[in-house]
N, C-alpha and C. Protein backbone atom coordinates (compact mmCIF):
# COMPACT_ATOMS: atom_id res chain seq x y z
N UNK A 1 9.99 -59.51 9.35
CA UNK A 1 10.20 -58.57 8.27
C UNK A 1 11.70 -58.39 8.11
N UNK A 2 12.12 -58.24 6.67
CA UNK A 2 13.53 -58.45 6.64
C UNK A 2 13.88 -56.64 5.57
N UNK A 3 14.61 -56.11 5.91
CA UNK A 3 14.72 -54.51 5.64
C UNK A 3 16.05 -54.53 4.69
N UNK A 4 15.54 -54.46 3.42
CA UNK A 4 16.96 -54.08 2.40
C UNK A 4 17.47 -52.72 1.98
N UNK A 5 18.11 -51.68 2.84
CA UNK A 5 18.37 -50.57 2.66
C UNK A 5 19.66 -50.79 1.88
N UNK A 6 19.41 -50.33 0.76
CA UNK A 6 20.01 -50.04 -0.37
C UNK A 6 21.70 -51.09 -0.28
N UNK A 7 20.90 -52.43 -0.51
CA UNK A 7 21.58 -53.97 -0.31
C UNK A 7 22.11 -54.65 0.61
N UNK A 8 21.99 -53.41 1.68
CA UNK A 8 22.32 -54.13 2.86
C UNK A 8 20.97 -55.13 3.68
N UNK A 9 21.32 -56.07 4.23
CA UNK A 9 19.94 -56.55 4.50
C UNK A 9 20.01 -56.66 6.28
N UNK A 10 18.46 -56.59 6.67
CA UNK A 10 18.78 -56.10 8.27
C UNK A 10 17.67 -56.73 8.66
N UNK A 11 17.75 -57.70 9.51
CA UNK A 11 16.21 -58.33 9.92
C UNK A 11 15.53 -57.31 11.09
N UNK A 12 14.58 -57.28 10.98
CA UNK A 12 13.92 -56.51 12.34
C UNK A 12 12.96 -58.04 12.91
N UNK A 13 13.07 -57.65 14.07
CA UNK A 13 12.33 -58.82 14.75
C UNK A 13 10.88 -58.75 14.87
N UNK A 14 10.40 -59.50 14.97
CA UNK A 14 9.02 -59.86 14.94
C UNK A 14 8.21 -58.94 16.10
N UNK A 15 6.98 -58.99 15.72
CA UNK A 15 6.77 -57.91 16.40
C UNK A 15 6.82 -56.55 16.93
N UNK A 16 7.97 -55.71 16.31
CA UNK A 16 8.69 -54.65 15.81
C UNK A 16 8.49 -53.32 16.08
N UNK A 17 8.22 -52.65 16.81
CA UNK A 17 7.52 -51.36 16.42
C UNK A 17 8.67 -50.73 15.54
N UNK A 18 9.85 -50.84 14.74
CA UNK A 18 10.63 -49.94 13.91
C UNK A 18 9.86 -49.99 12.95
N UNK A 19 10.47 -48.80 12.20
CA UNK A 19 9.94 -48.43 10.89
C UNK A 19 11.25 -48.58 9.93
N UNK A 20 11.08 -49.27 8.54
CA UNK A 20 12.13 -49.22 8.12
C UNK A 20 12.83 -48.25 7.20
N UNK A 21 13.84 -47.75 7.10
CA UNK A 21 14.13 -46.32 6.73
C UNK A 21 15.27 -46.62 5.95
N UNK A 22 15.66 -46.08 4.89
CA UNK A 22 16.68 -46.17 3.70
C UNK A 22 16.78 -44.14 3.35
N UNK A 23 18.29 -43.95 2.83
CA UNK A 23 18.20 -43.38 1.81
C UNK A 23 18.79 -43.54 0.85
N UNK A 24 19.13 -43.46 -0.35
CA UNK A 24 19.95 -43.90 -1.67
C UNK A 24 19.20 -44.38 -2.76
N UNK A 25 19.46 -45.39 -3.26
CA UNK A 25 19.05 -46.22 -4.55
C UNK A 25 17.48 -46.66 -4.08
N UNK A 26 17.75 -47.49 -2.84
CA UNK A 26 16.48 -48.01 -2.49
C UNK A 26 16.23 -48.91 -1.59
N UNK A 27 15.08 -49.36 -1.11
CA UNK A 27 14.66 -50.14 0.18
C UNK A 27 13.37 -51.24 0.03
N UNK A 28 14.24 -52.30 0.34
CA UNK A 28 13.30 -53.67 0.12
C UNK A 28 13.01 -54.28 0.84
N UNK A 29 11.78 -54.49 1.30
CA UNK A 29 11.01 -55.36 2.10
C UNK A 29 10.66 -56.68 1.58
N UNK A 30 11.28 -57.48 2.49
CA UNK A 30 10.23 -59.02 2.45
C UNK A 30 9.99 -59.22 3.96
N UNK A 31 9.14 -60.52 4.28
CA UNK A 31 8.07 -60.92 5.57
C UNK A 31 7.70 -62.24 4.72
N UNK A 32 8.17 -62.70 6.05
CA UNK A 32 7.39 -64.41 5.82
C UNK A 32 6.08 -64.26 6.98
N UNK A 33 4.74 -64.66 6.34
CA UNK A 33 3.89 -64.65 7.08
C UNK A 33 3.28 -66.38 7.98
N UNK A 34 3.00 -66.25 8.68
CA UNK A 34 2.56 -67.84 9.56
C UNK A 34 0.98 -67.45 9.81
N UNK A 35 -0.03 -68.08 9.08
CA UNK A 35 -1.32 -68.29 9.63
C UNK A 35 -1.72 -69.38 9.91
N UNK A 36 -3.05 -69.40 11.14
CA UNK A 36 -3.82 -69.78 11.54
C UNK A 36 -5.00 -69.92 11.35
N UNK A 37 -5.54 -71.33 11.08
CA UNK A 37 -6.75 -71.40 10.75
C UNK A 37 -8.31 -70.72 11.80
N UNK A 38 -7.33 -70.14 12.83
CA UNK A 38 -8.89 -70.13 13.83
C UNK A 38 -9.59 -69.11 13.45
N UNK A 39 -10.80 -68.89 13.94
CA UNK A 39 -12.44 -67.81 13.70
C UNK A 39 -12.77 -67.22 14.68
N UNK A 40 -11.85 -66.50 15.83
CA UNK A 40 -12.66 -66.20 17.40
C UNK A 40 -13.86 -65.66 17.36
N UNK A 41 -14.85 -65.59 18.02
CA UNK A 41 -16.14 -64.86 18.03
C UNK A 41 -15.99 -63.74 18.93
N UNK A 42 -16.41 -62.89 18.30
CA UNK A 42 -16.78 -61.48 19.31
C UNK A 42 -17.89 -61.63 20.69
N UNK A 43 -17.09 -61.97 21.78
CA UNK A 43 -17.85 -62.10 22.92
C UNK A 43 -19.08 -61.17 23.84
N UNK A 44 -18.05 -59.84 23.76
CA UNK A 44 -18.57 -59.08 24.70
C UNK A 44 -19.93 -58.04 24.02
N UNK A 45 -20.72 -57.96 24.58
CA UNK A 45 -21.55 -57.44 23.91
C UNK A 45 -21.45 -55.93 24.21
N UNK A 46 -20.71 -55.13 24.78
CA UNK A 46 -20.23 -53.44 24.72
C UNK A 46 -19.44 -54.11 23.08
N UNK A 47 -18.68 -54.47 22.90
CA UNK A 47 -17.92 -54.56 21.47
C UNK A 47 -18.98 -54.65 20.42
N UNK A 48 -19.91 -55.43 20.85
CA UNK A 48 -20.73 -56.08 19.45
C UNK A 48 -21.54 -54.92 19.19
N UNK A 49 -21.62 -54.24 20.00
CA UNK A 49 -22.67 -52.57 20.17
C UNK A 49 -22.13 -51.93 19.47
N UNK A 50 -20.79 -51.79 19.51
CA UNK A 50 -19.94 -50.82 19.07
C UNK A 50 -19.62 -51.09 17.71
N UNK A 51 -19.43 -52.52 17.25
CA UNK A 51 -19.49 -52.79 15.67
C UNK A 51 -20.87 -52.46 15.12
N UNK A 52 -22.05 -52.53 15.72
CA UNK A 52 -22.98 -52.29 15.30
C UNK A 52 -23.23 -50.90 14.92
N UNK A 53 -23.13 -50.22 15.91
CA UNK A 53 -23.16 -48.21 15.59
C UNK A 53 -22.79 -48.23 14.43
N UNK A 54 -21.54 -48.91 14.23
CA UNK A 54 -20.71 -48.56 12.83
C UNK A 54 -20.85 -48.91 11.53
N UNK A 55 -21.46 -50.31 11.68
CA UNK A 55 -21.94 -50.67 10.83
C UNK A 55 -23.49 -50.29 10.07
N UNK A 56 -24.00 -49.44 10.90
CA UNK A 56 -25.38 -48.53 10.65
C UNK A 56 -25.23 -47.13 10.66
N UNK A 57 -24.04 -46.59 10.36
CA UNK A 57 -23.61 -45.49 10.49
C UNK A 57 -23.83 -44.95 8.74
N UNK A 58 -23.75 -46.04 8.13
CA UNK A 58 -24.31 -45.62 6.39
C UNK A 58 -22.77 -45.15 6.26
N UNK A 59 -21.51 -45.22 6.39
CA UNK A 59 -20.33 -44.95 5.90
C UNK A 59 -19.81 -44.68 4.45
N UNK A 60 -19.35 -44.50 3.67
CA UNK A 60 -18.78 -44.67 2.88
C UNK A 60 -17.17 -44.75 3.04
N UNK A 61 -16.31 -45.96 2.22
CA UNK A 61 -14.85 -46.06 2.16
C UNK A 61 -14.32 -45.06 1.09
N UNK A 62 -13.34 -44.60 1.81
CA UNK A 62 -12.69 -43.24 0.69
C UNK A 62 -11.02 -43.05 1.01
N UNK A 63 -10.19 -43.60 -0.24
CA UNK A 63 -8.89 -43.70 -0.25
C UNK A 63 -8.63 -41.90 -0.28
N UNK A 64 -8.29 -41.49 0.94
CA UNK A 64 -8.02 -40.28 1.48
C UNK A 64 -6.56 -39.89 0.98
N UNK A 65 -6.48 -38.47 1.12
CA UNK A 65 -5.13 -37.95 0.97
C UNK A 65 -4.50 -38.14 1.99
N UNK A 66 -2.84 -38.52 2.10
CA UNK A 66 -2.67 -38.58 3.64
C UNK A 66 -2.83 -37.76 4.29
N UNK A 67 -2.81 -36.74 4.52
CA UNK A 67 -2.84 -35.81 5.03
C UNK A 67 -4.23 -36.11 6.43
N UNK A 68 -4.79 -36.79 5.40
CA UNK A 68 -6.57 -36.89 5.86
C UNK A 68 -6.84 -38.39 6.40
N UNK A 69 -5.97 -39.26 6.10
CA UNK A 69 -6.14 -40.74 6.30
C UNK A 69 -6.86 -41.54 7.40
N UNK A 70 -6.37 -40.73 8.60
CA UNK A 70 -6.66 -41.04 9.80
C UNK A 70 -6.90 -40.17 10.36
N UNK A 71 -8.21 -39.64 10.36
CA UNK A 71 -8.53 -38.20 11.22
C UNK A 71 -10.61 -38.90 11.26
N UNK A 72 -10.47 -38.97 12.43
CA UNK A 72 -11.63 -39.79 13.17
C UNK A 72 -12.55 -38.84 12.96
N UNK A 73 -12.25 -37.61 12.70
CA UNK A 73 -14.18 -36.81 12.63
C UNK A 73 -13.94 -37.06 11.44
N UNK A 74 -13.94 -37.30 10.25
CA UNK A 74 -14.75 -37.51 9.21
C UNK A 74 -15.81 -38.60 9.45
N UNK A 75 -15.49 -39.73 10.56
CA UNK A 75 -16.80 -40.80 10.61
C UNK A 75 -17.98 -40.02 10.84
N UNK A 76 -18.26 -38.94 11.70
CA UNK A 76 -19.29 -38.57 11.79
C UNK A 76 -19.99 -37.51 10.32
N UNK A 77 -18.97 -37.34 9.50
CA UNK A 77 -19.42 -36.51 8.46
C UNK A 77 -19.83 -37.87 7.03
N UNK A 78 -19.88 -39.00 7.47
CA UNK A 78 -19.71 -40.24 6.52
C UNK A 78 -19.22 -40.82 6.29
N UNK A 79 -17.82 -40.53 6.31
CA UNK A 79 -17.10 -40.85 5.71
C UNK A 79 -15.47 -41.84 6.31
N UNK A 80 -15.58 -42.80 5.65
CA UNK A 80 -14.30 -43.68 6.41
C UNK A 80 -12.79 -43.88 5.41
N UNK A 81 -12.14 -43.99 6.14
CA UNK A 81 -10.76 -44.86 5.49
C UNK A 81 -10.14 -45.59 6.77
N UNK A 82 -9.65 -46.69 5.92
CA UNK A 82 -9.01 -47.92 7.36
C UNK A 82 -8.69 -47.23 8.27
N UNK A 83 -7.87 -46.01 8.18
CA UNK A 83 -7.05 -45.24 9.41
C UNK A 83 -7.57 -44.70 10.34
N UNK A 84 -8.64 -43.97 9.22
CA UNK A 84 -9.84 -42.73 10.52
C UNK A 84 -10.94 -43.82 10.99
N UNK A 85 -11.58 -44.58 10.38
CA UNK A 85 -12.08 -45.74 11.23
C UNK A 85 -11.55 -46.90 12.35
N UNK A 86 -10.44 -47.07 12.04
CA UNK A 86 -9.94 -47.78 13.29
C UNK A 86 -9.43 -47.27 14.46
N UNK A 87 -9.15 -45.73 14.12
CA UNK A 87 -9.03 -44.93 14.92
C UNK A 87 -10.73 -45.05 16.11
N UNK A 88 -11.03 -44.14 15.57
CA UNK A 88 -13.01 -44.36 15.65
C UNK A 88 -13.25 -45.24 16.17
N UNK A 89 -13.25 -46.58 15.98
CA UNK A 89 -13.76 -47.77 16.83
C UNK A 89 -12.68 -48.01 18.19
N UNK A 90 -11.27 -48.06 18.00
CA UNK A 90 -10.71 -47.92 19.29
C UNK A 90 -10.88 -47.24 20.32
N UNK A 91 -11.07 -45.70 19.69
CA UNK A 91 -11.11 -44.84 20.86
C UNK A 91 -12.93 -45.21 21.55
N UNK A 92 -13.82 -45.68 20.86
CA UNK A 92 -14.95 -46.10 21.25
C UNK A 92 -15.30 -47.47 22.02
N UNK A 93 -14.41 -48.42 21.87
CA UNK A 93 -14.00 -49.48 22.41
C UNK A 93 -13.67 -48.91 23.88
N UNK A 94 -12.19 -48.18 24.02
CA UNK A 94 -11.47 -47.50 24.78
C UNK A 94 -12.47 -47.12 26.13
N UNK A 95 -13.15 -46.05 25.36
CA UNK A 95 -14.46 -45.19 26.30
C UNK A 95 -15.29 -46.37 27.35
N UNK A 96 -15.42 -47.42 26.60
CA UNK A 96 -16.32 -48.43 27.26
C UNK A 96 -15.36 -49.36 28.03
N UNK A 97 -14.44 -49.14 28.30
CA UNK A 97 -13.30 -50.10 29.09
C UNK A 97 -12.54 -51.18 28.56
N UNK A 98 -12.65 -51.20 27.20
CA UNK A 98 -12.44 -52.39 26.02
C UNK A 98 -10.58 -52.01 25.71
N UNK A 99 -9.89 -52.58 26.27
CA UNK A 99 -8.81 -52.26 25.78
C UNK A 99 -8.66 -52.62 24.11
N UNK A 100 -8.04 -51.55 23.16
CA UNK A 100 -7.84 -51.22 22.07
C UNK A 100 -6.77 -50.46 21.60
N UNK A 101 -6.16 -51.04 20.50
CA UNK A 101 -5.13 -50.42 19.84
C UNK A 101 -5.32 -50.69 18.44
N UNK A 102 -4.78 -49.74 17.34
CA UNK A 102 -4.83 -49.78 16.15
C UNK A 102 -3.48 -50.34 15.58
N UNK A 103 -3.86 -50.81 14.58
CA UNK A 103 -2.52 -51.78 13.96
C UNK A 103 -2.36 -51.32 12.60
N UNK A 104 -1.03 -51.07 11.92
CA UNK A 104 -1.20 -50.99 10.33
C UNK A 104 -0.15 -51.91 9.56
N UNK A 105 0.04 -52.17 8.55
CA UNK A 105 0.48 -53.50 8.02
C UNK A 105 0.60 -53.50 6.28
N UNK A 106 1.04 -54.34 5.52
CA UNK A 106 1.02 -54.35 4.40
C UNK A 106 -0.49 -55.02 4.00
N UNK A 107 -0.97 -54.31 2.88
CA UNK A 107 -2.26 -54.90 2.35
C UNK A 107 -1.71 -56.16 0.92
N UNK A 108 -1.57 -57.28 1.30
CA UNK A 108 -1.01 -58.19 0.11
C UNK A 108 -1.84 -58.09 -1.50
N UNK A 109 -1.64 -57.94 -2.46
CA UNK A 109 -2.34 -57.69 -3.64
C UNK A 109 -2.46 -56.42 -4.06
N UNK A 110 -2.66 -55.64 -3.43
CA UNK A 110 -2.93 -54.24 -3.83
C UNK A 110 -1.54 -53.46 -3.81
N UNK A 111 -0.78 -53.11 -4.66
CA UNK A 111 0.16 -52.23 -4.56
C UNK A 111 0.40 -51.45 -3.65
N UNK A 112 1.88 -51.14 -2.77
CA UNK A 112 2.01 -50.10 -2.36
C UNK A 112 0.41 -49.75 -1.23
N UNK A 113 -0.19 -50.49 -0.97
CA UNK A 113 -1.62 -50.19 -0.07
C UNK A 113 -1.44 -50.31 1.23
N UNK A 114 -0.80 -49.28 2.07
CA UNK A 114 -0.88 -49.86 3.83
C UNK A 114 -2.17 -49.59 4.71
N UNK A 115 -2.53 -50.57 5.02
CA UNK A 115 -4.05 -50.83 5.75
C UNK A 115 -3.61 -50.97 7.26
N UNK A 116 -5.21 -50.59 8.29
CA UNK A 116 -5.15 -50.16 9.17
C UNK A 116 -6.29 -51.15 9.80
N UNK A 117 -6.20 -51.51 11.51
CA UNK A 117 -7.31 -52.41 11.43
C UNK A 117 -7.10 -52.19 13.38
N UNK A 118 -8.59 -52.85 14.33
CA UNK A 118 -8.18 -52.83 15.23
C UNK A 118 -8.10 -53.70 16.16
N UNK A 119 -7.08 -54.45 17.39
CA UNK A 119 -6.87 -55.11 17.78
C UNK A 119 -7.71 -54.84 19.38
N UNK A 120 -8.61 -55.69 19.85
CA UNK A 120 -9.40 -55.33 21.01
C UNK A 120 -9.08 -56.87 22.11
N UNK A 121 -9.14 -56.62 23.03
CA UNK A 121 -9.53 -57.31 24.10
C UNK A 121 -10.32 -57.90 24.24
N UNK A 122 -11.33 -59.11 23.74
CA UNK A 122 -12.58 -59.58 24.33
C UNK A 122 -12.02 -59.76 25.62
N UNK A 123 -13.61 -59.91 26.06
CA UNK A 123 -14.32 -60.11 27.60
C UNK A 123 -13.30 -61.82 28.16
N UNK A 124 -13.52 -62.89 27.00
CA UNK A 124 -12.47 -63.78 27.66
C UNK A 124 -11.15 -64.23 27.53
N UNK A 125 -10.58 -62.31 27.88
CA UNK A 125 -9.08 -62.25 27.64
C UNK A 125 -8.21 -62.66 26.32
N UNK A 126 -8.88 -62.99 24.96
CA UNK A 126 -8.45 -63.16 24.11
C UNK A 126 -8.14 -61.87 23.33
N UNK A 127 -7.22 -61.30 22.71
CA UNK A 127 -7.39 -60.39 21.19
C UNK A 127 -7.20 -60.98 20.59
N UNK A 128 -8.15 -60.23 19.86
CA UNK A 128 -9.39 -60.66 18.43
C UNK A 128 -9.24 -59.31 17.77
N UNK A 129 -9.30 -59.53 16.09
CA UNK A 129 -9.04 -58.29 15.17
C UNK A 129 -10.14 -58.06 14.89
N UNK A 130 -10.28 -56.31 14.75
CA UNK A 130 -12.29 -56.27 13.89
C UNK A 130 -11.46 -55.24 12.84
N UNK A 131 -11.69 -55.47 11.81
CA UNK A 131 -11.55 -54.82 10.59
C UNK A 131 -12.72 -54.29 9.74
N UNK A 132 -12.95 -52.99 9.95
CA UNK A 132 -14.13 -52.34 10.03
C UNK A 132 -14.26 -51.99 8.11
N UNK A 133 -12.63 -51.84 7.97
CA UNK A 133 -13.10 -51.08 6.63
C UNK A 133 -13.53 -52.01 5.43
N UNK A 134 -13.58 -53.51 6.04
CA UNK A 134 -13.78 -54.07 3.99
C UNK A 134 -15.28 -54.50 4.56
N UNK A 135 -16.12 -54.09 5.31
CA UNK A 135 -17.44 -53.98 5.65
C UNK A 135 -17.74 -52.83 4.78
N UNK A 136 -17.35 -51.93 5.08
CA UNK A 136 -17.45 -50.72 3.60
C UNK A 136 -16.95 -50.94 2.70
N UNK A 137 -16.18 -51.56 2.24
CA UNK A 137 -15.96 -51.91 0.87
C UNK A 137 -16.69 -53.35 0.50
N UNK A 138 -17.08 -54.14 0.55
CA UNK A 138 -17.96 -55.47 0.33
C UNK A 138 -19.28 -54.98 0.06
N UNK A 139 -19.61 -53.70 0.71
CA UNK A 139 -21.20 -52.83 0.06
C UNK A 139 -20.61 -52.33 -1.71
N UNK A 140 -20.09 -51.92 -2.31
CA UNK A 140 -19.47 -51.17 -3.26
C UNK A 140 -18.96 -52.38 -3.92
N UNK A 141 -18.51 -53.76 -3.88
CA UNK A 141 -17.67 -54.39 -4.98
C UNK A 141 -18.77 -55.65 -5.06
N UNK A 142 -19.40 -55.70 -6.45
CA UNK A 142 -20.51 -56.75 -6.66
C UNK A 142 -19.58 -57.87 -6.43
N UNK A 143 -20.34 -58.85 -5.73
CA UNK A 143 -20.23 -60.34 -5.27
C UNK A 143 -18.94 -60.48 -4.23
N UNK A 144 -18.78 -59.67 -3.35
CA UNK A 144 -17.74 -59.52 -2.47
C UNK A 144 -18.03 -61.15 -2.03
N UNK A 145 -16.87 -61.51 -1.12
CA UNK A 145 -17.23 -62.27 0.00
C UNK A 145 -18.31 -62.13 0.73
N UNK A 146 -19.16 -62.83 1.19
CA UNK A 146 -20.00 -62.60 2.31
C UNK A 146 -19.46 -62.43 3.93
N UNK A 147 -18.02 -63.08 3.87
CA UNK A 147 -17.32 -62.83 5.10
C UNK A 147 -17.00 -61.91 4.83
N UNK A 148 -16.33 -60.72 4.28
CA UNK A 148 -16.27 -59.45 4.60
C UNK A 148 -17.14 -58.14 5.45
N UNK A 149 -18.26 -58.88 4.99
CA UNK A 149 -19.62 -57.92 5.51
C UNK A 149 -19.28 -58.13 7.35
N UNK A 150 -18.90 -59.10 7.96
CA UNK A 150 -18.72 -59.03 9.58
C UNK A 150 -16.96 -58.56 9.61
N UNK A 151 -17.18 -57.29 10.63
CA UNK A 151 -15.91 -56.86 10.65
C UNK A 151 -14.98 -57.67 12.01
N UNK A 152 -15.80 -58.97 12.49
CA UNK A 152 -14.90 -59.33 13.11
C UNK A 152 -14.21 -60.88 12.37
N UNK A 153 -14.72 -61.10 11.23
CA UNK A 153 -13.75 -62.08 10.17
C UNK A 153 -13.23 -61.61 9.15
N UNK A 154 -13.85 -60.75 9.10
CA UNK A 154 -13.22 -59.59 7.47
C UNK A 154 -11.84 -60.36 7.31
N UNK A 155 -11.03 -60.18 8.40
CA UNK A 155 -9.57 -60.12 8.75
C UNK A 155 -9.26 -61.28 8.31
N UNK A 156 -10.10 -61.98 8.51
CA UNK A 156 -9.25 -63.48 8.18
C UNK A 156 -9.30 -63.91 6.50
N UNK A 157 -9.84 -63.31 6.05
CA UNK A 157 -10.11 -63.22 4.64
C UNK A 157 -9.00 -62.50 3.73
N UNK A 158 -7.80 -61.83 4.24
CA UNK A 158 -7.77 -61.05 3.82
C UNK A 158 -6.19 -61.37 4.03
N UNK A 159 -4.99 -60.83 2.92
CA UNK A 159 -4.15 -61.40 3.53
C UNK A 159 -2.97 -60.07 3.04
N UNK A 160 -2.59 -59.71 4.75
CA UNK A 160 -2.07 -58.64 5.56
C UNK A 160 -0.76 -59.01 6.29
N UNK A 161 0.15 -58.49 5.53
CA UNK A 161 1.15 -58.20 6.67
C UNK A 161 1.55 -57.30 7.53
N UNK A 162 1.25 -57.45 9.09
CA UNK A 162 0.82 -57.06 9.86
C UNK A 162 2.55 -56.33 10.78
N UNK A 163 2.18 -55.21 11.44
CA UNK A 163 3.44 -54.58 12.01
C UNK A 163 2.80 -54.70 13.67
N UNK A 164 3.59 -54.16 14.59
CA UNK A 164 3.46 -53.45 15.71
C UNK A 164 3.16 -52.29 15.65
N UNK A 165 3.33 -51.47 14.84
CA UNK A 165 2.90 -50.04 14.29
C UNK A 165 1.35 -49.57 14.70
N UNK A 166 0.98 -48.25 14.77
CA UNK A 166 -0.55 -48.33 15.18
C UNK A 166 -0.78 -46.84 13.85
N UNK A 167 -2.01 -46.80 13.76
CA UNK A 167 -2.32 -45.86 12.62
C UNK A 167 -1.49 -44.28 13.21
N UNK A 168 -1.07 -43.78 11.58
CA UNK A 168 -0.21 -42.38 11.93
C UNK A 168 1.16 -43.06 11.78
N UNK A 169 1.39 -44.13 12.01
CA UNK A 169 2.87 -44.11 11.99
C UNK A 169 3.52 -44.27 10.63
N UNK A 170 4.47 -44.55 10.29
CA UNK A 170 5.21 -45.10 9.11
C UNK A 170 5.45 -46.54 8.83
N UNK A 171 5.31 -46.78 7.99
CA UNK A 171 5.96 -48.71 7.92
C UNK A 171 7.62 -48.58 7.43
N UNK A 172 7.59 -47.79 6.00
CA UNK A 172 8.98 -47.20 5.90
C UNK A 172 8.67 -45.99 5.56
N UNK A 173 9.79 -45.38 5.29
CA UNK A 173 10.69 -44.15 4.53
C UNK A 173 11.36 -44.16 3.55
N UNK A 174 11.67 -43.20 2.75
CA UNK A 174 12.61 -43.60 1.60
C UNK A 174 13.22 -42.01 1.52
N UNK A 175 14.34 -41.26 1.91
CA UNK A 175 14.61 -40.46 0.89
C UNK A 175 15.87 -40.44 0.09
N UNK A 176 15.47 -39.20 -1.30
CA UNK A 176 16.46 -39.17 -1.85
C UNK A 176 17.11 -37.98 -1.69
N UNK A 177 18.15 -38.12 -2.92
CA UNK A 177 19.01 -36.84 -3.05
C UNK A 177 17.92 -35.64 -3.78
N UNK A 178 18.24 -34.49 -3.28
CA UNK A 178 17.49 -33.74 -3.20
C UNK A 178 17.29 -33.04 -5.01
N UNK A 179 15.98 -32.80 -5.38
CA UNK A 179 15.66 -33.21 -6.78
C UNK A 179 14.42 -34.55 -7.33
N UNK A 180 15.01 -35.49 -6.56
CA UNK A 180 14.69 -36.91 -7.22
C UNK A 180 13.10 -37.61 -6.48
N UNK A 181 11.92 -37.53 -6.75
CA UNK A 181 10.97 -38.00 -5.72
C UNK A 181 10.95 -39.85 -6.20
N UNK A 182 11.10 -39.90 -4.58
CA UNK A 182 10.82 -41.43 -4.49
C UNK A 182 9.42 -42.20 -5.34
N UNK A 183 10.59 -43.68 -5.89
CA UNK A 183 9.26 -44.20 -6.98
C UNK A 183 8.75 -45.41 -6.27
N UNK A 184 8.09 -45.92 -5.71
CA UNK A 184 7.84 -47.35 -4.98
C UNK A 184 6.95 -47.91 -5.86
N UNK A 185 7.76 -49.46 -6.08
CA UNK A 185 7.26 -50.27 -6.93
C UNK A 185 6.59 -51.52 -5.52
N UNK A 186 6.27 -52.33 -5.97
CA UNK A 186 5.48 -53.82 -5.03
C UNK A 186 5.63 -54.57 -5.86
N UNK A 187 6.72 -55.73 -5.46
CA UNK A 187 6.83 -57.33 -6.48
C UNK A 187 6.83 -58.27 -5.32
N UNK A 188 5.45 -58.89 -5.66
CA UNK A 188 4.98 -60.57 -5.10
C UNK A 188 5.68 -61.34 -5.58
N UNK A 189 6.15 -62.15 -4.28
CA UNK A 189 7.17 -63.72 -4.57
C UNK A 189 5.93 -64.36 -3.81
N UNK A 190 5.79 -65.52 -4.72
CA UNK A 190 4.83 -66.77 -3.90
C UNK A 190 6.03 -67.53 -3.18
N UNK A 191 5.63 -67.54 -1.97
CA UNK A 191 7.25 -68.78 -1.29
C UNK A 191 6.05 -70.46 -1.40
N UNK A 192 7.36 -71.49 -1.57
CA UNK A 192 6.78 -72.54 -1.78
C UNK A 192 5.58 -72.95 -1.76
């Protein structure tokens, strides 16, 4: 990820936990992304239990106020967003000895959209991503993918630029002079 605070340009290194922070005119992000074609399978069957609860939990996806984004009891009242669900499945992962952490990242296509997803431990020492929320959204958008419906390929479907960051945190900041509320625009460059 490469950080343009108001023209100065500042690489942050890969893997990163910073957040990038500007104040003035403005702050520009680019990220070159590197994928991989692989599909890991969800091994352990405490995990596959645990996608299952959730996935029979009858959820609904709901672009929350922040305030509300990531706050894990709404799953039990119905209700999900990437944040409070990945929350939810980690700390449930967690409980069962499943090491887990939540990740958040740029959502590519969707404006201004930062998405949340969670990174687990299988049983043969691999992490593997389960992305719980476009399982709730693939119910709601006629003719989704059919890979969306499993939240442990969702991810690969889907194209995310990904931080060290875990839900709750910031990706950036922006402020201004006092008066002026920050406007954030999102412009896609296709690289070669």
């Amino acid at each position: 990820v490469r950080a343009h605070p108001a023209g100065a340009a500042r690489n942050v290194p890969a893997g990163t936990s910073a957040t990038a922070r500007a104040s003035g005119p403005a702050l520009t992000l680019s990220a070159v992304l590197r994928t991989v074609g692989d599909c890991p399978v969800l091994r352990s069957p405490a995990l596959r239990a645990i996608l299952r609860e959730f996935m029979g939990a009858e959820l609904r996806w709901l672009r929350l106020p922040e305030a509300m984004r990531n706050d894990e009891s709404l799953i039990p009242r119905g209700f999900a967003s990437c944040g409070s669900a990945s929350r939810y499945i980690a700390r449930l992962c967690r409980e069962e000895g499943i090491p887990a952490t939540t990740r958040i990242g740029w959502l590519v296509g969707l404006p201004d959209l930062v998405h949340a997803w969670v990174e687990v431990e299988d049983e043969d020492g691999v992490t593997k991503v389960i992305d719980p929320t476009f399982v709730l959204l693939s119910e709601v958008v006629p003719g989704a993918n059919p890979m969306l419906r499993d939240p442990g390929i969702a991810f690969r479907t889907n194209r995310l630029i990904p931080t060290a960051l875990g839900v709750g945190a910031d990706v950036a900041s922006h402020t201004c002079a006092a008066g002026h509320v920050p406007h954030v625009t999102t412009t896609l460059d296709l690289l070669g």
